[in-house]
N, C-alpha and C. Protein backbone atom coordinates (compact mmCIF):
# COMPACT_ATOMS: atom_id res chain seq x y z
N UNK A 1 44.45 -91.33 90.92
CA UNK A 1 43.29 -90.52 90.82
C UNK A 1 43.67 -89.15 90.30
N UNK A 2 44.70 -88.83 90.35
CA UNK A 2 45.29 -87.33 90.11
C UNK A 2 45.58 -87.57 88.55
N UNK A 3 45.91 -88.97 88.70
CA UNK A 3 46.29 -88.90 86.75
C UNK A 3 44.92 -88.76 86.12
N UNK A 4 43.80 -89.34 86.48
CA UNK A 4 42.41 -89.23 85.97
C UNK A 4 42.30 -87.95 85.94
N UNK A 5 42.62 -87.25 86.83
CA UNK A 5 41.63 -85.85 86.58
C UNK A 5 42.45 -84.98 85.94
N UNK A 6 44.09 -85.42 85.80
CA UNK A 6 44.59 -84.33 84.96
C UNK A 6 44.68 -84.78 83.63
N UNK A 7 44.52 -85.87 83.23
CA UNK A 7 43.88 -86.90 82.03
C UNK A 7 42.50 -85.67 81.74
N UNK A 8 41.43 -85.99 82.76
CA UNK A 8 40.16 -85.53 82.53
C UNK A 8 40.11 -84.63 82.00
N UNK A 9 41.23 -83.43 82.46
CA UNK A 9 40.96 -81.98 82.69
C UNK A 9 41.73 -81.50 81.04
N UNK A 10 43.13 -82.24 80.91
CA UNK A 10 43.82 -81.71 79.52
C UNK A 10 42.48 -82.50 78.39
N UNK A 11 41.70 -83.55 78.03
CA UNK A 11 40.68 -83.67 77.37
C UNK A 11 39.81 -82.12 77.28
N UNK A 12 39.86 -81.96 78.31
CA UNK A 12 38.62 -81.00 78.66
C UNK A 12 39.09 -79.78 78.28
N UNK A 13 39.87 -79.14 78.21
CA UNK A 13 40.90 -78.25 77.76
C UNK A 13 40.66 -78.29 76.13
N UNK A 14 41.91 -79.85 75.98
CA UNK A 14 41.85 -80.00 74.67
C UNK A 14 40.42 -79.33 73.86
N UNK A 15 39.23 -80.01 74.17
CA UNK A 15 38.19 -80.09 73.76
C UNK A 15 37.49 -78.36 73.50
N UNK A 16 38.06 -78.23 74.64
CA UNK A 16 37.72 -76.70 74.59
C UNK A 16 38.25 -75.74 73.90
N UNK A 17 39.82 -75.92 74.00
CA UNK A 17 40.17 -74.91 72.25
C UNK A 17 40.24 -75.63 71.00
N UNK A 18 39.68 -77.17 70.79
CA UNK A 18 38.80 -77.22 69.49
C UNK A 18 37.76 -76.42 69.41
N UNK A 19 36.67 -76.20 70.51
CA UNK A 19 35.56 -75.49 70.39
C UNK A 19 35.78 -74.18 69.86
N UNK A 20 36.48 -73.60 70.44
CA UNK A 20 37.07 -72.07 70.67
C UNK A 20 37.26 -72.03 69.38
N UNK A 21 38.53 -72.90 68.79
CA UNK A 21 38.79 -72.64 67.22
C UNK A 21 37.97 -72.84 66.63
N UNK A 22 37.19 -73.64 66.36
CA UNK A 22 35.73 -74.19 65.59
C UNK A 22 34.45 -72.35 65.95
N UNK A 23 34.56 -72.46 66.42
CA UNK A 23 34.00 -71.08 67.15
C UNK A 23 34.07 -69.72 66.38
N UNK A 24 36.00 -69.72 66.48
CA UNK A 24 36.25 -68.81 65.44
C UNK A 24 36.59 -69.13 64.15
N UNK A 25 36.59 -70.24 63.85
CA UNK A 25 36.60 -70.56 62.58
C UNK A 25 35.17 -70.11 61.82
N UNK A 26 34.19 -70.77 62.29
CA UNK A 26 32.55 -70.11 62.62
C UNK A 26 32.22 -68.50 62.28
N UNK A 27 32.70 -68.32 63.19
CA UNK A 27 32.96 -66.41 63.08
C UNK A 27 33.36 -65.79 61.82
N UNK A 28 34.61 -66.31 61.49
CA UNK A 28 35.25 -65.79 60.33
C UNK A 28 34.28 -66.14 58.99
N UNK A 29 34.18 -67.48 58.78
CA UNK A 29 33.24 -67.64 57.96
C UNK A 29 32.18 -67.04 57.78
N UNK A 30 31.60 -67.15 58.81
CA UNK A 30 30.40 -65.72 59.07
C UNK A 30 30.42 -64.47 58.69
N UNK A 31 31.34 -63.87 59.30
CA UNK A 31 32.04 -62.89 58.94
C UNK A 31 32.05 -62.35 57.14
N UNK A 32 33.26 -63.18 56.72
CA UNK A 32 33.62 -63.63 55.36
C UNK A 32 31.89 -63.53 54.75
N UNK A 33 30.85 -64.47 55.11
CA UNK A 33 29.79 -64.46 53.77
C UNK A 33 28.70 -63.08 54.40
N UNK A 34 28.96 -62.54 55.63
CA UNK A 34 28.08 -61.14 55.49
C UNK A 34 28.72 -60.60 54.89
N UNK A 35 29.76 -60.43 54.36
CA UNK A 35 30.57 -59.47 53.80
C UNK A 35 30.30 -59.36 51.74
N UNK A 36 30.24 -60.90 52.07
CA UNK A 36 29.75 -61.26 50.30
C UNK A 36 28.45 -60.60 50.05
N UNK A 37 27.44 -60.91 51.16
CA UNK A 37 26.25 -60.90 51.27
C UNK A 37 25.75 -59.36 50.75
N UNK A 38 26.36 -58.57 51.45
CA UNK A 38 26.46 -57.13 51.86
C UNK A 38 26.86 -56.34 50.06
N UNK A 39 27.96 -57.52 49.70
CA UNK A 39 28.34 -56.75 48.39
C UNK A 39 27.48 -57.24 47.23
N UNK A 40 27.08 -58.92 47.51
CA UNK A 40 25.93 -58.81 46.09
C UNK A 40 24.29 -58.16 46.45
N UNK A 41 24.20 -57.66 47.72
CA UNK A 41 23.08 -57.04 47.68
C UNK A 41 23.48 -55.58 47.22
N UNK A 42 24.78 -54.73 47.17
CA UNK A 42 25.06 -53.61 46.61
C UNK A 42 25.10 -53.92 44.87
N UNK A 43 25.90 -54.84 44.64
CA UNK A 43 25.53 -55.69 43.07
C UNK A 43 24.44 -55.44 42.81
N UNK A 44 23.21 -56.21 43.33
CA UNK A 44 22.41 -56.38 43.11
C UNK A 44 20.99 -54.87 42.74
N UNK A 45 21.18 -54.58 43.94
CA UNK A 45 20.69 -52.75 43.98
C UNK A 45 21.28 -52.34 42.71
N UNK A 46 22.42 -52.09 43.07
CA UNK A 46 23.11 -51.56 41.24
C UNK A 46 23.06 -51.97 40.24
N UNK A 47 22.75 -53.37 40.35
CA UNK A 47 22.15 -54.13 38.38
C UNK A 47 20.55 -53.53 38.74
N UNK A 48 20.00 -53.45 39.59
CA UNK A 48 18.58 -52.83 40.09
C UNK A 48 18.29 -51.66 39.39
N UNK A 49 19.14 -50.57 39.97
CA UNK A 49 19.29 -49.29 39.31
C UNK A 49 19.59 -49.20 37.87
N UNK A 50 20.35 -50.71 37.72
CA UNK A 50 20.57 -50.31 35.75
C UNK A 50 19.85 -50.43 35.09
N UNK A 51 18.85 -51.80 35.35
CA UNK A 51 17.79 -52.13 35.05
C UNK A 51 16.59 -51.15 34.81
N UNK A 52 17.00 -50.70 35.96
CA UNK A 52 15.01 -49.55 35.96
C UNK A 52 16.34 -48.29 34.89
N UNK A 53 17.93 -47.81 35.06
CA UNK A 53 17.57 -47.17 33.59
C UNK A 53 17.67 -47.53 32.12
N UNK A 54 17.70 -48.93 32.41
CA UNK A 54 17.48 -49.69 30.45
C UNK A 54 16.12 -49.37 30.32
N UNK A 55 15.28 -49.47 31.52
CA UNK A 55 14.11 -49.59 30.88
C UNK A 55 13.38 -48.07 30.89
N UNK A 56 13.84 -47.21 31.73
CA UNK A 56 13.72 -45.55 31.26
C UNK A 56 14.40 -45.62 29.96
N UNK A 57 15.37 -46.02 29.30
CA UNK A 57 16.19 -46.05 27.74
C UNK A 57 15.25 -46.17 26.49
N UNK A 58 14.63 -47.69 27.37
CA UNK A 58 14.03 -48.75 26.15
C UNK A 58 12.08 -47.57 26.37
N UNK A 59 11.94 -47.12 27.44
CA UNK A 59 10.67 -46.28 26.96
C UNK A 59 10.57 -45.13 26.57
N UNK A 60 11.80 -44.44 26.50
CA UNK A 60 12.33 -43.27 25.35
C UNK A 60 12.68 -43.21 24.36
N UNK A 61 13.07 -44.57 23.78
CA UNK A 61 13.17 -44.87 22.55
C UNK A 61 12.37 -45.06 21.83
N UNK A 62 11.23 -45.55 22.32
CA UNK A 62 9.77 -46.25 21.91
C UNK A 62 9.30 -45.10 21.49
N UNK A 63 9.14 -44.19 22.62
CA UNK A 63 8.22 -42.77 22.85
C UNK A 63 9.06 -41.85 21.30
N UNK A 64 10.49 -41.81 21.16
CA UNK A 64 11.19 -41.15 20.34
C UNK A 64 10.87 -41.65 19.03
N UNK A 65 10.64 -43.20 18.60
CA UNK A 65 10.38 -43.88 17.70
C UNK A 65 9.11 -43.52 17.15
N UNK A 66 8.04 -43.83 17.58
CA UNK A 66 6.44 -43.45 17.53
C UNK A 66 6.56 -41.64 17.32
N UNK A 67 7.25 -41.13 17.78
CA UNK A 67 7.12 -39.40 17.50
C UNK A 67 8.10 -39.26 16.17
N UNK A 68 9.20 -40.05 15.94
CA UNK A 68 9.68 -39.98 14.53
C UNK A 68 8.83 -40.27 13.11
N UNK A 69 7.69 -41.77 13.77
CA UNK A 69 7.20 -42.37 12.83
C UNK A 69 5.84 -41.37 12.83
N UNK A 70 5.21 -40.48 13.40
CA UNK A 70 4.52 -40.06 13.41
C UNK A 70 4.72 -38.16 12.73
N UNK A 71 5.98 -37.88 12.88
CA UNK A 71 6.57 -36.81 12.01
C UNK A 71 7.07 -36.87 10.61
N UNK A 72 7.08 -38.50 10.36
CA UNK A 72 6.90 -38.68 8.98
C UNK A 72 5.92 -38.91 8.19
N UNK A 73 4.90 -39.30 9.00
CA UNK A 73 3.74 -39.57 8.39
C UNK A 73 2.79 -38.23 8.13
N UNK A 74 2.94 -36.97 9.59
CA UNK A 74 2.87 -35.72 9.10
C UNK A 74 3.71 -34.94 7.81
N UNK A 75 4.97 -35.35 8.03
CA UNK A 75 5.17 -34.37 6.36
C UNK A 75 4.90 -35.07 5.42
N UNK A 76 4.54 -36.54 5.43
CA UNK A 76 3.84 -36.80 4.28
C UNK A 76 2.39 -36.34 3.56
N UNK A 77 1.80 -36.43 4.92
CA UNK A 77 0.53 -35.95 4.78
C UNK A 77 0.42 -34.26 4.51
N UNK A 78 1.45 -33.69 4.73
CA UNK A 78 1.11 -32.22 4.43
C UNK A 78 1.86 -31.90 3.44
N UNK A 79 2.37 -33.18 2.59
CA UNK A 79 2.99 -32.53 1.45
C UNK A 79 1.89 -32.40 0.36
N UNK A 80 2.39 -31.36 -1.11
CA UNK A 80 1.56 -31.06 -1.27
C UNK A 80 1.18 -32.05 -2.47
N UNK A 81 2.20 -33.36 -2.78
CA UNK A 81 1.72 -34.63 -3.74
C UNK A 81 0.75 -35.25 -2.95
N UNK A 82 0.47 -35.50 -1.25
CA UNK A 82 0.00 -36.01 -0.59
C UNK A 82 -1.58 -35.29 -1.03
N UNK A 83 -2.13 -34.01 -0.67
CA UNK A 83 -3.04 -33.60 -0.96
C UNK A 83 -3.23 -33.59 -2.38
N UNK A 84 -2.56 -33.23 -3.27
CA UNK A 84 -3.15 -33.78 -5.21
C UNK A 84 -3.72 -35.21 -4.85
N UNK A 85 -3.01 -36.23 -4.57
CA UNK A 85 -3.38 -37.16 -4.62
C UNK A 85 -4.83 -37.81 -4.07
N UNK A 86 -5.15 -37.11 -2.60
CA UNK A 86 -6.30 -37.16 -1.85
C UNK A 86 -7.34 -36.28 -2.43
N UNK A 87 -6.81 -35.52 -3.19
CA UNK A 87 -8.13 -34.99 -4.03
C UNK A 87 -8.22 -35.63 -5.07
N UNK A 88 -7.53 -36.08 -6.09
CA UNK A 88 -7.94 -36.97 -7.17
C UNK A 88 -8.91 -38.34 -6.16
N UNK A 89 -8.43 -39.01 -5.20
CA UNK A 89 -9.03 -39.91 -4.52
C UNK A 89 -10.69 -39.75 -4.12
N UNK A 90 -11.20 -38.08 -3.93
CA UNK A 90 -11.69 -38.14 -3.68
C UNK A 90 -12.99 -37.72 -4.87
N UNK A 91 -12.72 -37.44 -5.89
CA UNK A 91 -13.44 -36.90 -7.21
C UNK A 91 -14.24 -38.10 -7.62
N UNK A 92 -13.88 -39.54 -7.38
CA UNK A 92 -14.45 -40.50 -7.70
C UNK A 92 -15.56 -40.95 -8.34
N UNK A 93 -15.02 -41.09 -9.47
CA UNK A 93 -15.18 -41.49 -11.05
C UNK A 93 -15.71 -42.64 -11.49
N UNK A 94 -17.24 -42.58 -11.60
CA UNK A 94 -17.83 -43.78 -11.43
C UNK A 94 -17.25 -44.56 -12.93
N UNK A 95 -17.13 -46.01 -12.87
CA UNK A 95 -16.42 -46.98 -13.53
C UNK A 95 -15.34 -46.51 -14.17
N UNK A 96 -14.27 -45.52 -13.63
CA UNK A 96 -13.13 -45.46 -14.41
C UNK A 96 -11.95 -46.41 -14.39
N UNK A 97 -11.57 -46.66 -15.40
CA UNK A 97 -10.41 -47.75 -15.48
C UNK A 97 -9.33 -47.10 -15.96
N UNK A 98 -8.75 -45.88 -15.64
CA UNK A 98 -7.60 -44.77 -16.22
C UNK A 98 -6.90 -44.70 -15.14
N UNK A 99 -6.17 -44.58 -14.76
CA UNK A 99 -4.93 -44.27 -14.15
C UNK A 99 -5.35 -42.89 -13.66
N UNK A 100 -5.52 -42.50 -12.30
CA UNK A 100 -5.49 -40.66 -11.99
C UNK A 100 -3.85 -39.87 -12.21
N UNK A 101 -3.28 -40.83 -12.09
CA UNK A 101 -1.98 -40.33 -11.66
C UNK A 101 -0.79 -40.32 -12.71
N UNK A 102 -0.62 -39.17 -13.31
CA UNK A 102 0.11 -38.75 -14.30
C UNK A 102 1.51 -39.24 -14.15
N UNK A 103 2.05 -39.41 -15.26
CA UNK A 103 3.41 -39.66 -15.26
C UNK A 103 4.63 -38.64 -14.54
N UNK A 104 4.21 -37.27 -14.89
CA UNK A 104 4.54 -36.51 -13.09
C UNK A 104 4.74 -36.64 -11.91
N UNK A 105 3.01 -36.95 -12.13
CA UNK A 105 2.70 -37.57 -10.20
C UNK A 105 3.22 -38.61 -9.85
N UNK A 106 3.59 -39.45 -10.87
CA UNK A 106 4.04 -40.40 -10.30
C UNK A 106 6.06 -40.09 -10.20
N UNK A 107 6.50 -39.30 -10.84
CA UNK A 107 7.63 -39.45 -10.35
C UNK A 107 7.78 -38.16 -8.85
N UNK A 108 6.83 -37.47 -8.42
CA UNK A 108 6.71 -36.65 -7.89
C UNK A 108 6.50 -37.69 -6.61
N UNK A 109 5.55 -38.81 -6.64
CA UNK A 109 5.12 -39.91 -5.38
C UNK A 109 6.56 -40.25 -5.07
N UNK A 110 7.39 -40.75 -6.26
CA UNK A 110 8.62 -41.40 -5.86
C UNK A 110 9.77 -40.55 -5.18
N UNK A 111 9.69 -39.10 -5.39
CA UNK A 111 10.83 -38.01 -5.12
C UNK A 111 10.15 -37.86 -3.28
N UNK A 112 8.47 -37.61 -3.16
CA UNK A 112 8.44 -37.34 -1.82
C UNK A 112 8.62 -38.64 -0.86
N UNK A 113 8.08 -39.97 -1.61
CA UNK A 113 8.49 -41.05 -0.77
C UNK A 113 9.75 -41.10 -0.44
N UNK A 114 10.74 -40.80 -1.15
CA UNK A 114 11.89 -40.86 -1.16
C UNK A 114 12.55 -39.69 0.09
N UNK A 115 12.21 -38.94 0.06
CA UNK A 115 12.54 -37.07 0.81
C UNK A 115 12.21 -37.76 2.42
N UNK A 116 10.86 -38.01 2.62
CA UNK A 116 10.50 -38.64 3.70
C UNK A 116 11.27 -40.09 4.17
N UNK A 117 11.26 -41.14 3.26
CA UNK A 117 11.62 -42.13 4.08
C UNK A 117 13.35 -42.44 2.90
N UNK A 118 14.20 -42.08 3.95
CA UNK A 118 15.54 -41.90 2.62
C UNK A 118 16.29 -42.68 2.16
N UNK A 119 15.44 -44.29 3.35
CA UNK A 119 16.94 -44.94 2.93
C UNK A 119 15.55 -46.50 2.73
N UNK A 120 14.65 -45.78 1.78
CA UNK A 120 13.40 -46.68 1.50
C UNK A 120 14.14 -47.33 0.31
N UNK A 121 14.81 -46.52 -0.56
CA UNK A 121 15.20 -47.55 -1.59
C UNK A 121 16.13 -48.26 -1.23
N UNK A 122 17.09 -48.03 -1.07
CA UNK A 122 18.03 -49.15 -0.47
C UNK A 122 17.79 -50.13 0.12
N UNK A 123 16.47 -50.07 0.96
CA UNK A 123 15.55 -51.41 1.88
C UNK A 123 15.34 -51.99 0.70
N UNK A 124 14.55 -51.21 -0.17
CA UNK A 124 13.48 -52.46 -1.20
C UNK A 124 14.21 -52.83 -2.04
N UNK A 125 15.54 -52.35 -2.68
CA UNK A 125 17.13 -53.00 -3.93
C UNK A 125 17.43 -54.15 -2.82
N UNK A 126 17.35 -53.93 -1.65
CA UNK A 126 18.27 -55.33 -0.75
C UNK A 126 17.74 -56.32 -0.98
N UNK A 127 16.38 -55.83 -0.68
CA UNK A 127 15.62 -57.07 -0.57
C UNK A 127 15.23 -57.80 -2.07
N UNK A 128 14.96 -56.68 -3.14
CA UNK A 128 14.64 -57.14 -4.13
C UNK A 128 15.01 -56.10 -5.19
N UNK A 129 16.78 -56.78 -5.60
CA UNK A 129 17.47 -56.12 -6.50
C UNK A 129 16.88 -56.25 -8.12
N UNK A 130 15.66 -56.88 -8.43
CA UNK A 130 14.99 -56.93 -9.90
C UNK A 130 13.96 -56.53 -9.69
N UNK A 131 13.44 -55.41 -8.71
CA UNK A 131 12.52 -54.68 -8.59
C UNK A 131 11.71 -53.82 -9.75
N UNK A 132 10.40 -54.03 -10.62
CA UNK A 132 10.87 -53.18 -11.77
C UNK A 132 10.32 -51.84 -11.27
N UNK A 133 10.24 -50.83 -12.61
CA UNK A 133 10.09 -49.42 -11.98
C UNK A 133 8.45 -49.23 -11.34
N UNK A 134 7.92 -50.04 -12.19
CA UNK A 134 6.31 -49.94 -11.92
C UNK A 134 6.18 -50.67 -10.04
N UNK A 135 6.34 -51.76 -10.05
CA UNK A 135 7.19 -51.98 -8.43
C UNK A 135 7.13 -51.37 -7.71
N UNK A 136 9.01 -50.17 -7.99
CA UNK A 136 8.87 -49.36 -7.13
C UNK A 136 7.91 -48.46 -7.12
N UNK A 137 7.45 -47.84 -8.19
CA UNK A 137 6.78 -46.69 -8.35
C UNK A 137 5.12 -46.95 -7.15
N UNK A 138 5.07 -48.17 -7.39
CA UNK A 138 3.67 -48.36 -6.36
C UNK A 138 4.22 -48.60 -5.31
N UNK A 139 4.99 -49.29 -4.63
CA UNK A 139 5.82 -49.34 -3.52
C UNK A 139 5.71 -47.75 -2.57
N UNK A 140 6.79 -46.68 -3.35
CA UNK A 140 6.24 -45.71 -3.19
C UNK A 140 5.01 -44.77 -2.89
N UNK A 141 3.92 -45.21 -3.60
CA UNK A 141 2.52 -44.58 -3.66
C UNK A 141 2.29 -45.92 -2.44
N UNK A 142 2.11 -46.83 -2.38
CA UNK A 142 1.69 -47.11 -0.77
C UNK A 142 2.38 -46.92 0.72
N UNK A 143 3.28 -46.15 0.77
CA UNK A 143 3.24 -45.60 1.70
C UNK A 143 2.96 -44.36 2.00
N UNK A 144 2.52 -43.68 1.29
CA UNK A 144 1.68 -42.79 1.40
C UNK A 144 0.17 -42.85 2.38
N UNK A 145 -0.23 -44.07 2.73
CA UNK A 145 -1.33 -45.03 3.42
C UNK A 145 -2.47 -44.83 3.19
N UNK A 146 -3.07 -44.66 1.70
CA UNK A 146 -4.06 -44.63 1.67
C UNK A 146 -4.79 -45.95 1.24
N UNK A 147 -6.27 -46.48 1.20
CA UNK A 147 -6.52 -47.41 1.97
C UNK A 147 -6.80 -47.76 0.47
N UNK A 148 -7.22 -48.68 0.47
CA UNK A 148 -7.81 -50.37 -0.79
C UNK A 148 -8.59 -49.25 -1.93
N UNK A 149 -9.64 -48.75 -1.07
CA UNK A 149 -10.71 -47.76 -2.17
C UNK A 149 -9.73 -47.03 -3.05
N UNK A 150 -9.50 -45.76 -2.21
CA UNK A 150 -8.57 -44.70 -2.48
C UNK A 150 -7.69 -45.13 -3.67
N UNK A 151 -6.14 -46.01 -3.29
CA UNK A 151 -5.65 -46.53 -4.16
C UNK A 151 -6.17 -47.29 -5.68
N UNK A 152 -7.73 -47.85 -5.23
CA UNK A 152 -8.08 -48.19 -6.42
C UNK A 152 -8.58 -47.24 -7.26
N UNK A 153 -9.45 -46.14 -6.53
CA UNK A 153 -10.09 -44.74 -7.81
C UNK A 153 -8.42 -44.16 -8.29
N UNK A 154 -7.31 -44.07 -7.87
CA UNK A 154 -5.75 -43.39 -8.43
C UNK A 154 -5.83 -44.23 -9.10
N UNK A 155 -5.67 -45.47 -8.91
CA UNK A 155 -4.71 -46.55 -10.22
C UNK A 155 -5.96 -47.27 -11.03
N UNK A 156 -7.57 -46.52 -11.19
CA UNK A 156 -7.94 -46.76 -11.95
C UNK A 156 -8.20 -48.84 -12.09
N UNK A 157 -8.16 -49.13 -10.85
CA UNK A 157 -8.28 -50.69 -10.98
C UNK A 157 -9.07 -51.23 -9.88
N UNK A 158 -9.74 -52.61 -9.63
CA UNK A 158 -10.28 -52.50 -8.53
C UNK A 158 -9.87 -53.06 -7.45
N UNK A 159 -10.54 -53.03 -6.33
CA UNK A 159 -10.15 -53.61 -5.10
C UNK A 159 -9.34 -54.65 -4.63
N UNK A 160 -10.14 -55.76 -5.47
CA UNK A 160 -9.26 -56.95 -5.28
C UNK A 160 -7.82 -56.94 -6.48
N UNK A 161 -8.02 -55.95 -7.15
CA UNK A 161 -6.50 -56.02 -7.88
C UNK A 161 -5.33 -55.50 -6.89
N UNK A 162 -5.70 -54.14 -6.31
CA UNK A 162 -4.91 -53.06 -5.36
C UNK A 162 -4.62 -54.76 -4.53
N UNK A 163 -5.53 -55.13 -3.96
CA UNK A 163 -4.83 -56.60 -2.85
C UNK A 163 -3.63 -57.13 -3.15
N UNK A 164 -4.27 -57.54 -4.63
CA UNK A 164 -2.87 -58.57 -5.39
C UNK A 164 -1.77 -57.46 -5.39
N UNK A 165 -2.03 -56.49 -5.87
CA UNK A 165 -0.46 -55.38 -5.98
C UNK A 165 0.01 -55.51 -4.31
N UNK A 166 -0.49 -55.36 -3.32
CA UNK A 166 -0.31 -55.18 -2.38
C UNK A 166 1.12 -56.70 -2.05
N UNK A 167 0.17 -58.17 -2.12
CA UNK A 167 0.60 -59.47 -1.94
C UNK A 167 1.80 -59.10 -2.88
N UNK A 168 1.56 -59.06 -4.08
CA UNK A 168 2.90 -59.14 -4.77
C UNK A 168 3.80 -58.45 -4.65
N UNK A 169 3.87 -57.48 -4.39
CA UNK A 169 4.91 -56.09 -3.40
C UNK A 169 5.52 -57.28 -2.32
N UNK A 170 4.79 -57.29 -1.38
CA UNK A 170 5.15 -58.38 -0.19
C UNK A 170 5.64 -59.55 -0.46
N UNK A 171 5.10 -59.98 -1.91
CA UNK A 171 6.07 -61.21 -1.98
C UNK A 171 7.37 -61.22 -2.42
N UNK A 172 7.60 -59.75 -3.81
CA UNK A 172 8.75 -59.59 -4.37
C UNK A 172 9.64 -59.15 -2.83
N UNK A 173 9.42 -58.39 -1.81
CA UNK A 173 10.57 -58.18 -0.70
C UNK A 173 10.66 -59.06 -0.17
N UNK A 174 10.08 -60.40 -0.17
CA UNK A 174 10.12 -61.93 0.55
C UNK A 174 10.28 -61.30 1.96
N UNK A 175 8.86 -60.42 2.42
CA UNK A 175 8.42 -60.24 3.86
C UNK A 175 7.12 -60.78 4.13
N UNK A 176 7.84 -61.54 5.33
CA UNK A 176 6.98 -62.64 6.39
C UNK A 176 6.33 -61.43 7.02
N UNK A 177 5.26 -61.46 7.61
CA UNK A 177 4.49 -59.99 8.71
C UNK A 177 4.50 -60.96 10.21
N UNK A 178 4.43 -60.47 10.93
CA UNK A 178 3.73 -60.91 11.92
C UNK A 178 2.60 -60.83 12.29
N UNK A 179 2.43 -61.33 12.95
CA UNK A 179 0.68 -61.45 13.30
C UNK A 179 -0.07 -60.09 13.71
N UNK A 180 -1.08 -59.73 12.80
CA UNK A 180 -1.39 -58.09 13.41
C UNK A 180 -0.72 -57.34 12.86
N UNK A 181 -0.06 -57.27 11.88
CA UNK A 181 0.88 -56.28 11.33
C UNK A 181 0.62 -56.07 9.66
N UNK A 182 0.60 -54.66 9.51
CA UNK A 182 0.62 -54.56 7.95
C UNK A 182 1.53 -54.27 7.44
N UNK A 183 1.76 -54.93 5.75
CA UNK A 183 2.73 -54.58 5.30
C UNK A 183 3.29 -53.20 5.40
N UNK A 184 2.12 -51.98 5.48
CA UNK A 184 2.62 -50.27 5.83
C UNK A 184 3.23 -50.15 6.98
N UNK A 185 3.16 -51.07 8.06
CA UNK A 185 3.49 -50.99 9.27
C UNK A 185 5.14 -51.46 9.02
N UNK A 186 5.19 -52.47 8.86
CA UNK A 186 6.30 -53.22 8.87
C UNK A 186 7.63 -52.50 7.79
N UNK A 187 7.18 -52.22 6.94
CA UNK A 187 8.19 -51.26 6.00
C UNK A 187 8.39 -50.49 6.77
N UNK A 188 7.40 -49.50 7.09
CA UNK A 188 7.99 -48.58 7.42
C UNK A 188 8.60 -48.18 9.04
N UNK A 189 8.47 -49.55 9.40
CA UNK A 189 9.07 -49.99 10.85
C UNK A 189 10.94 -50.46 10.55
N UNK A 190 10.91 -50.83 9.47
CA UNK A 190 12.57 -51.79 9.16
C UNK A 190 13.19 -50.02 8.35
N UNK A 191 12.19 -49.18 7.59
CA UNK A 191 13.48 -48.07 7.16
C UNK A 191 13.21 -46.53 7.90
């Protein structure tokens, strides 16, 4: 009977510093993943914090972008080819088929397009190195942004021609638009 219970008792023992170790084995592990836990929630906070400043980055850039694209479109507009031009636009010349825009003005369109947007030619040679001068030269005069009418009383042609100049511009740079987007937009979004 004494062997039974000291049988009983070393089981019982035994059993008990399995528990114990299992216990602290338990613990440590425990231990061990609050510890992980603790550091990818500091990870995490801190890709948190990077996050909110990419995206303070990415809405100062936007804000910086739109105030660039909008300081070019002011010195365009206050240059003083910009106003010749909006006054010839606006003299409007019932059935004229003449050209408003002198061989001057027109290299004068190409010197301020150029002053303003600087690295416009180099966009439109990349894209379309057999560009001819007449091409660029309207290339130029539409970003200036004046609208279908306008452009048609300057170049003396009508509406649906200014379109086709427009398409064929867009087709010689082989630019796709996206949806909602004008070709004025998009040029002058890529230089």
């Amino acid at each position: 009977m004494l062997w039974i219970y000291f049988g009983y008792r070393k089981r019982t023992e035994k059993r008990l510093l399995l528990q114990q170790a299992d216990l602290r084995d338990t613990r440590n592990r425990l231990l061990e993943l609050s510890i992980e836990m603790e550091r990818k929630n500091a990870l995490l906070k801190h890709s948190e914090e990077e996050e909110k400043a990419l995206e303070r980055m990415r809405e100062e850039m936007e804000t910086l972008t739109a105030r660039y694209r909008t300081l070019r479109e002011n010195m365009l507009e206050s240059s003083p080819v910009y106003k010749k031009l909006h006054q010839l636009a606006k003299q409007k010349k019932p059935q004229n088929t003449q050209t408003l825009i002198s061989e001057e003005l027109w290299e004068q369109i190409k010197q301020q397009a150029q002053k303003v947007y600087p690295s416009l030619r180099r966009y439109v040679i990349n894209r379309c190195p057999d560009l001819n001068e007449s091409e660029w030269a309207y290339c130029c005069l539409y970003l200036f942004g004046f609208d279908t009418n306008d452009e048609a009383l300057l170049l003396g042609i009508n509406t649906s021609s200014v379109r086709t100049k427009t398409l064929r511009l867009r087709s010689r740079l082989n630019i796709d638009l996206p949806a909602q987007m004008s070709l004025y937009e998009y040029i002058t979004m890529q230089i």
